[in-house]
C-alpha atoms as a PDB file:
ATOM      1  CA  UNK A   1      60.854  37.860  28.804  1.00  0.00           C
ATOM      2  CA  UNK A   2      58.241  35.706  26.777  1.00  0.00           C
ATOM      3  CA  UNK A   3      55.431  33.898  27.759  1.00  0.00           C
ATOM      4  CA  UNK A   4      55.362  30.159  27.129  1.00  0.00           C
ATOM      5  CA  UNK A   5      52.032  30.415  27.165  1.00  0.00           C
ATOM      6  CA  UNK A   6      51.051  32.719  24.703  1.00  0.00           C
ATOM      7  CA  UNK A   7      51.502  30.624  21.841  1.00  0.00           C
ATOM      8  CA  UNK A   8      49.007  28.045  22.869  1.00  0.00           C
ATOM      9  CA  UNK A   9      46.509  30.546  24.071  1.00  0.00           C
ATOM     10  CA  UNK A  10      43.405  31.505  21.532  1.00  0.00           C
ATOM     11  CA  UNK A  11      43.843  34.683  19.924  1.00  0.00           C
ATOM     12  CA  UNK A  12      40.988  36.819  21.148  1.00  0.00           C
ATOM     13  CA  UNK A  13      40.200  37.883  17.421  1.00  0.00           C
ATOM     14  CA  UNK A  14      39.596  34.305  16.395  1.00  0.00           C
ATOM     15  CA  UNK A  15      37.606  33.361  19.543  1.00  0.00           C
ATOM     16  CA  UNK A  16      34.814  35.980  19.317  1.00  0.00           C
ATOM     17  CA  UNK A  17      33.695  35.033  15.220  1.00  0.00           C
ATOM     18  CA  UNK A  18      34.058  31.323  16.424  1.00  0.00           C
ATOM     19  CA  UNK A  19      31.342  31.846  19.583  1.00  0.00           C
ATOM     20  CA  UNK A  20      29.171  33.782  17.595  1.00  0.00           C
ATOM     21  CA  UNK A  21      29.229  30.922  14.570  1.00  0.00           C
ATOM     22  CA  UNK A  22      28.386  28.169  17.319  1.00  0.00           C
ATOM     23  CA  UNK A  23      25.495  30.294  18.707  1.00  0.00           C
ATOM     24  CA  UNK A  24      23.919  31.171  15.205  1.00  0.00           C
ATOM     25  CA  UNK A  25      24.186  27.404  14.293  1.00  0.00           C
ATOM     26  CA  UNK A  26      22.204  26.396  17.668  1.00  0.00           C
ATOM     27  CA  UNK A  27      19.665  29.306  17.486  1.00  0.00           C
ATOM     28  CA  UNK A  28      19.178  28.192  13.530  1.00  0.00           C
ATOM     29  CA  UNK A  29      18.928  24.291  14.428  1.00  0.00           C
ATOM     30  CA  UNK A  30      16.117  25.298  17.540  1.00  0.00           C
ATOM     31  CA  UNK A  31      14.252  27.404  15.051  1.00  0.00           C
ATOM     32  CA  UNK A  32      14.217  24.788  12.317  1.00  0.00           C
ATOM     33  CA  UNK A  33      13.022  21.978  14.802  1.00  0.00           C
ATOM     34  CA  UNK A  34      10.724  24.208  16.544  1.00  0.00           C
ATOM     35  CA  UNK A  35       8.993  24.796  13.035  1.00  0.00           C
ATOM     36  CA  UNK A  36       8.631  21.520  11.971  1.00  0.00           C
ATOM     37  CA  UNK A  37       6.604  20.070  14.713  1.00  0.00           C
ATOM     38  CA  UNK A  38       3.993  17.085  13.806  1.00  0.00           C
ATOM     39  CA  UNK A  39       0.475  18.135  13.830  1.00  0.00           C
ATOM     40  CA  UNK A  40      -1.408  17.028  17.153  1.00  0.00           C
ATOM     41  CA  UNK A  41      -4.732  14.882  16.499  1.00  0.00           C
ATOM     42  CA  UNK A  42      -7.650  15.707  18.978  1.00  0.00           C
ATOM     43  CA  UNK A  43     -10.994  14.953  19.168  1.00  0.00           C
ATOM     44  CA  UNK A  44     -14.156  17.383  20.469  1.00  0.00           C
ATOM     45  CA  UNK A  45     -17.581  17.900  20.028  1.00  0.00           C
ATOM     46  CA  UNK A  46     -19.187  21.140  17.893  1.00  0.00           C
ATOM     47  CA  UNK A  47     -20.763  23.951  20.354  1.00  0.00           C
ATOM     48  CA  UNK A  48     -21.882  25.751  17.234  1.00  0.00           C
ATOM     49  CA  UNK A  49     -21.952  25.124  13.440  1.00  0.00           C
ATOM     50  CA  UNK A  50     -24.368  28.355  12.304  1.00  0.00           C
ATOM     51  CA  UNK A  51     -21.243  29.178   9.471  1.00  0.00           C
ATOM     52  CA  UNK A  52     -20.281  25.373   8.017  1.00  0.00           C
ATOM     53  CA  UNK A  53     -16.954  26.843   7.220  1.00  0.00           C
ATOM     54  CA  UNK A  54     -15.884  28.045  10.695  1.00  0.00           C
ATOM     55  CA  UNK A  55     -16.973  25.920  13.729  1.00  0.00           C
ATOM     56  CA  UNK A  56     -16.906  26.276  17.643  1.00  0.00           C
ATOM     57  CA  UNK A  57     -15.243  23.123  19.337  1.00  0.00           C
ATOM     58  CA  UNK A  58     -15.079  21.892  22.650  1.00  0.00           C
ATOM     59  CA  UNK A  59     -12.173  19.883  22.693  1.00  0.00           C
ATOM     60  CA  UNK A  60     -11.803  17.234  25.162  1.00  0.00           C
ATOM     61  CA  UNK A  61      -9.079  18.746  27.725  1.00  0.00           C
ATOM     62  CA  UNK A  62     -12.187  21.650  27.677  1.00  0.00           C
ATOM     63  CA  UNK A  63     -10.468  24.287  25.756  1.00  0.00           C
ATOM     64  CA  UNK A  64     -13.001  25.799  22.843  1.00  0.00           C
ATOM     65  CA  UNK A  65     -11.543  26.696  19.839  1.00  0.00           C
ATOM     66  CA  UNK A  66     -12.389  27.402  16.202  1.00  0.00           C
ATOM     67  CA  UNK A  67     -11.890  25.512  13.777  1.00  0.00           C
ATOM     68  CA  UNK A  68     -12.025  25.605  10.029  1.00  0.00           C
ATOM     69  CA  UNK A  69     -14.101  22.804   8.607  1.00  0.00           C
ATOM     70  CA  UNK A  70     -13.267  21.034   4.586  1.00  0.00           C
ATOM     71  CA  UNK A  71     -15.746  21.539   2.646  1.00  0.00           C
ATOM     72  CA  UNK A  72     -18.463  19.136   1.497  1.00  0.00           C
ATOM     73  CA  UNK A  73     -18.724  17.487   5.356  1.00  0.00           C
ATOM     74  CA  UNK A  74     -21.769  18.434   6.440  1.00  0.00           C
ATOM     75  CA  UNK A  75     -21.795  19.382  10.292  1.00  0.00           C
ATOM     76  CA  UNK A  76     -24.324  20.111  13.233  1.00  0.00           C
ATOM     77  CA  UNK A  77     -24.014  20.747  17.157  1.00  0.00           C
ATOM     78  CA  UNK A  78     -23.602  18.010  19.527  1.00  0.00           C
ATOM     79  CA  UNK A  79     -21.560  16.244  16.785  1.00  0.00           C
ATOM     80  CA  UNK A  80     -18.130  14.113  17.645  1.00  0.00           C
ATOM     81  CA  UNK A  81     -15.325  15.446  15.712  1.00  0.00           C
ATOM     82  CA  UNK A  82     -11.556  14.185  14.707  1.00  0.00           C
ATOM     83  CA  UNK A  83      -9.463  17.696  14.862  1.00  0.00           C
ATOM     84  CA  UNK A  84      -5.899  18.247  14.499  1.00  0.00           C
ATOM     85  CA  UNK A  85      -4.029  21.176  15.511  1.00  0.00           C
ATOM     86  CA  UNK A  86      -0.775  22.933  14.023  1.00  0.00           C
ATOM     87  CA  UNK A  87       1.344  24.817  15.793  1.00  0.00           C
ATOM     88  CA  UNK A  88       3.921  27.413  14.388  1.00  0.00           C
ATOM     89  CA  UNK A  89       6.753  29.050  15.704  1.00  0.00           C
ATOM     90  CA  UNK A  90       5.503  32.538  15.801  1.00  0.00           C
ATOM     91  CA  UNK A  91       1.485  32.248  15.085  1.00  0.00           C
ATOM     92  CA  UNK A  92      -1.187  30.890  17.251  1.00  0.00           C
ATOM     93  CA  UNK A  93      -2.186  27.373  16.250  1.00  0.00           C
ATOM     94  CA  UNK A  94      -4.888  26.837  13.959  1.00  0.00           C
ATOM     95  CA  UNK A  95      -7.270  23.648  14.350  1.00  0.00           C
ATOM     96  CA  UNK A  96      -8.636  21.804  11.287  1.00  0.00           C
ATOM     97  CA  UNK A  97     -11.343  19.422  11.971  1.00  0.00           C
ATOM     98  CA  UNK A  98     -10.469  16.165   9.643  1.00  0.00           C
ATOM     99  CA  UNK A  99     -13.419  14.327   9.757  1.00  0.00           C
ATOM    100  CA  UNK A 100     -16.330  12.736  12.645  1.00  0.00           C
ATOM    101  CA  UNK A 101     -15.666  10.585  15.467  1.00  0.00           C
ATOM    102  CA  UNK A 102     -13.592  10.381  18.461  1.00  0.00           C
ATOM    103  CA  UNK A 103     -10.252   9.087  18.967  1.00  0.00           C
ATOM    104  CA  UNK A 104     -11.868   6.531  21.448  1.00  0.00           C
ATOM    105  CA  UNK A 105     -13.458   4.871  18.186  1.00  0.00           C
ATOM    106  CA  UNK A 106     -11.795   2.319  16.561  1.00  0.00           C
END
């Protein structure tokens, strides 16, 4: 006797490809959006500027990082700094001070 239902059923060799299509396409879309995050603007204040290139920030929620400084702004401790950070997917995020002040500044 035939089943009635086996023509409306989903072939198991067509179901498997078809999951596996759907997952790559939502692993691919969470990668791509996870990598293309805006870059977060902070503000701190330089612990230590010996190398003008490379400088020690306290950053107001209290974490210290280092950051790389652009060239030609002169910097010294105790200073207010604008710093944004960029985060990637699989590296460690890496702070770039933009310029002096503090976000409380207008």
């Amino acid at each position: 006797m035939k089943d009635k239902f086996a023509e409306l059923e989903e072939p198991k060799k067509r179901t498997l490809p078809a999951a596996l299509v759907v997952l790559a396409l939502m692993g691919g879309f969470t990668i791509h959006h996870l990598s293309n995050t805006k870059p977060i603007q902070l503000s701190g204040v330089i612990r230590a500027a010996a190398d003008q290139r490379r400088v020690s920030v306290r950053l107001d929620n209290g974490l210290v990082v280092t950051a790389n400084a652009s060239k030609g702004v002169p910097l010294s401790n105790g200073e207010h700094v604008l710093v944004i950070e960029k985060t990637s997917l699989f590296a460690a995020p890496v702070y770039q001070i933009t310029g002096k002040g503090s976000l409380a500044e207008p």
